[in-house]
C-alpha atoms as a PDB file:
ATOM      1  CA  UNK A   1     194.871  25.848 105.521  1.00  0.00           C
ATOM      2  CA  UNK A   2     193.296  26.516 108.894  1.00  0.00           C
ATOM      3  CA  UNK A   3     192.228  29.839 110.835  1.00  0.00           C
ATOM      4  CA  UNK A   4     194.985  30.051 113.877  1.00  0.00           C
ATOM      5  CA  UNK A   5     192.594  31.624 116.449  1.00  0.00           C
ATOM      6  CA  UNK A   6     193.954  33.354 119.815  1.00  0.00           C
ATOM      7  CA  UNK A   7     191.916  32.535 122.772  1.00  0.00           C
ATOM      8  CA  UNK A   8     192.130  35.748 125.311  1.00  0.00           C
ATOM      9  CA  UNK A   9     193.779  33.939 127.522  1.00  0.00           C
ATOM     10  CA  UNK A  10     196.770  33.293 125.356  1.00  0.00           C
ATOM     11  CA  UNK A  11     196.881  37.211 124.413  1.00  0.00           C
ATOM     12  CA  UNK A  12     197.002  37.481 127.944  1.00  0.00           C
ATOM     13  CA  UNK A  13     200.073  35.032 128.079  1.00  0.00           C
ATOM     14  CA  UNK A  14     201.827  37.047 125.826  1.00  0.00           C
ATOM     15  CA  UNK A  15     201.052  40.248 126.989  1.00  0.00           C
ATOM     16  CA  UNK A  16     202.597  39.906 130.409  1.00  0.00           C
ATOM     17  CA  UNK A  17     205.738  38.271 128.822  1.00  0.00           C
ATOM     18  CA  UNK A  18     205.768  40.775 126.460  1.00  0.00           C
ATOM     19  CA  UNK A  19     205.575  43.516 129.265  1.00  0.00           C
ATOM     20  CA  UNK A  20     208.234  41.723 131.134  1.00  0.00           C
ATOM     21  CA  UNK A  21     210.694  41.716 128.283  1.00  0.00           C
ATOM     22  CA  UNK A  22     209.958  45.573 127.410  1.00  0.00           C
ATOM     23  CA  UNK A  23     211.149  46.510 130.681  1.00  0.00           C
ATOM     24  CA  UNK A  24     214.514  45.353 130.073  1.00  0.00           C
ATOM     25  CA  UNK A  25     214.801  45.212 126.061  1.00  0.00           C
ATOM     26  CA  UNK A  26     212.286  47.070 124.105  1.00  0.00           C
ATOM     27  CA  UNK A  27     213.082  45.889 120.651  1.00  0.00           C
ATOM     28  CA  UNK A  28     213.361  42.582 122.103  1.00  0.00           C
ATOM     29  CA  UNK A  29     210.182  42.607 123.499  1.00  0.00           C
ATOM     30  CA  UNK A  30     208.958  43.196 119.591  1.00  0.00           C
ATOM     31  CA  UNK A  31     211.142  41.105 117.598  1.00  0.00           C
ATOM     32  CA  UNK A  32     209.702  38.398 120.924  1.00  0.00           C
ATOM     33  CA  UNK A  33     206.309  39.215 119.664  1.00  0.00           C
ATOM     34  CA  UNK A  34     206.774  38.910 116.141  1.00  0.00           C
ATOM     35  CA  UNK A  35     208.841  35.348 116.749  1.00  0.00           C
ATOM     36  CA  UNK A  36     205.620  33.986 118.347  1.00  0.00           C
ATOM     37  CA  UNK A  37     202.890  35.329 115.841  1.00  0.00           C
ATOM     38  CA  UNK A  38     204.537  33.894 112.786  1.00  0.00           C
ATOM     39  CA  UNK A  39     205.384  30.540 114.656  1.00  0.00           C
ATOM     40  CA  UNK A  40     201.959  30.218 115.594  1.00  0.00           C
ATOM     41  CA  UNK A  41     201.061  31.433 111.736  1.00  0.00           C
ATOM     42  CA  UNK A  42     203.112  28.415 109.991  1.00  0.00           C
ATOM     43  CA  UNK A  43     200.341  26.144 112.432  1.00  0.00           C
ATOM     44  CA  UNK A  44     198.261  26.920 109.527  1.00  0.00           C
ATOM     45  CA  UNK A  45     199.790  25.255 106.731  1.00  0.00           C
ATOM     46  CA  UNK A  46     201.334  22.621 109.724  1.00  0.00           C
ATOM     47  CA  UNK A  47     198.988  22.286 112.216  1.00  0.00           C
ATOM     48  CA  UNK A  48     200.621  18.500 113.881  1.00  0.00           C
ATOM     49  CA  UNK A  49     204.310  20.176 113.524  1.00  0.00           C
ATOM     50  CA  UNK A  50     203.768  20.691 117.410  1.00  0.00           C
ATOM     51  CA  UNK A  51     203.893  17.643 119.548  1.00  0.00           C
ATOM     52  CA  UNK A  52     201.139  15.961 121.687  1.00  0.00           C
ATOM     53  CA  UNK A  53     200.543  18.108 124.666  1.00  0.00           C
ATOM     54  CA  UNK A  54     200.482  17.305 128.450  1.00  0.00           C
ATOM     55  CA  UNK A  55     196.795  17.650 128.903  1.00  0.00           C
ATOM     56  CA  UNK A  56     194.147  15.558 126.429  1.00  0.00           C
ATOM     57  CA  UNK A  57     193.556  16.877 123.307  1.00  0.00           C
ATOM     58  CA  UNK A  58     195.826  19.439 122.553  1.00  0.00           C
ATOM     59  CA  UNK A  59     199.408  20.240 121.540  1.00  0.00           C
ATOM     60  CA  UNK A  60     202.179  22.062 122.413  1.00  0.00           C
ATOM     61  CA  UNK A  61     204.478  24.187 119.978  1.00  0.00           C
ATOM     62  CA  UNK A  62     207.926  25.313 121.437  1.00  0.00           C
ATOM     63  CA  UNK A  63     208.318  28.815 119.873  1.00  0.00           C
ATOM     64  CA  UNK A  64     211.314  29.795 121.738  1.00  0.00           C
ATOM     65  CA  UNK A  65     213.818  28.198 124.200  1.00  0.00           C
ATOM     66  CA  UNK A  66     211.675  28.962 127.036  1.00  0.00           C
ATOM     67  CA  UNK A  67     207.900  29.127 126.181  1.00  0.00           C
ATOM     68  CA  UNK A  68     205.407  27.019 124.801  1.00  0.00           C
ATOM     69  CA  UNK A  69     202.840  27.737 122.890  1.00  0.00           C
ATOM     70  CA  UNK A  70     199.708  25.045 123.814  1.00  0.00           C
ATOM     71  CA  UNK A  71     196.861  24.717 121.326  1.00  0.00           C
ATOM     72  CA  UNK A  72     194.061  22.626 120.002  1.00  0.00           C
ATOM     73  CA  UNK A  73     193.227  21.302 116.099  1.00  0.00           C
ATOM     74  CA  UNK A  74     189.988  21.189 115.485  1.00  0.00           C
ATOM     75  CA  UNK A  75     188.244  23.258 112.671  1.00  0.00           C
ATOM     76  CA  UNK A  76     190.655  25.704 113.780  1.00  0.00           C
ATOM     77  CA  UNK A  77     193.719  26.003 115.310  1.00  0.00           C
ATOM     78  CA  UNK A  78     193.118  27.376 119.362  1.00  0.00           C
ATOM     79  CA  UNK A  79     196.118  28.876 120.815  1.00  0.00           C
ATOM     80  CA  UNK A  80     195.548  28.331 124.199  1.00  0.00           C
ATOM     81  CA  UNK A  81     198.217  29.935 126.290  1.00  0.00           C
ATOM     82  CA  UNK A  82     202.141  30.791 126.348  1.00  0.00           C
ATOM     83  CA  UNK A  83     203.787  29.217 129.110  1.00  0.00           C
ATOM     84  CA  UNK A  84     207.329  29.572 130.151  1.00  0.00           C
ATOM     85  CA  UNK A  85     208.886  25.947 130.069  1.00  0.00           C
ATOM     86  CA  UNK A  86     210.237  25.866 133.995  1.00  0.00           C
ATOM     87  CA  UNK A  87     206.278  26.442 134.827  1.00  0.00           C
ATOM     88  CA  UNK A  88     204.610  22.990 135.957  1.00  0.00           C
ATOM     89  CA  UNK A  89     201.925  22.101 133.507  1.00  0.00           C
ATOM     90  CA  UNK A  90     199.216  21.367 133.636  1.00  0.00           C
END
């Protein structure tokens, strides 16, 4: 079982999404939240259920239909950011 560690830029992902979504749906904006925290949690037990990412070395986790969760397996599990899936990447 590995540590799933947030990298600030990630919370930062999420936080702006998470903003955007309030504005419209504020229960959606939590049950949104919660969604992505316990996908990102099962990378613990699973950490290769994501596939092999665009850029080298990591791996990308599709948590909802639109956004990606991109991370790194190493001693830990790096989430790296949330990206919407219509934004080019990398």
């Amino acid at each position: 079982m590995l540590i799933v560690d947030w990298t600030e830029d990630a919370l930062e992902d999420l936080d702006l999404i998470i903003q955007y979504i309030f504005e419209f749906h504020p229960v959606s904006a939590y049950q949104f939240e919660d969604h992505v925290f316990q996908s990102a949690q099962k990378l613990s037990d699973h950490p290769y259920m994501g596939i092999a990412g665009r850029a080298l070395g990591t791996r990308e986790l599709l948590v909802h239909p639109n956004y990606w969760l991109t991370y790194e397996v190493t001693d830990v599990i790096s989430i790296l950011s949330v990206i919407h899936t219509r934004k080019l990447y990398p």
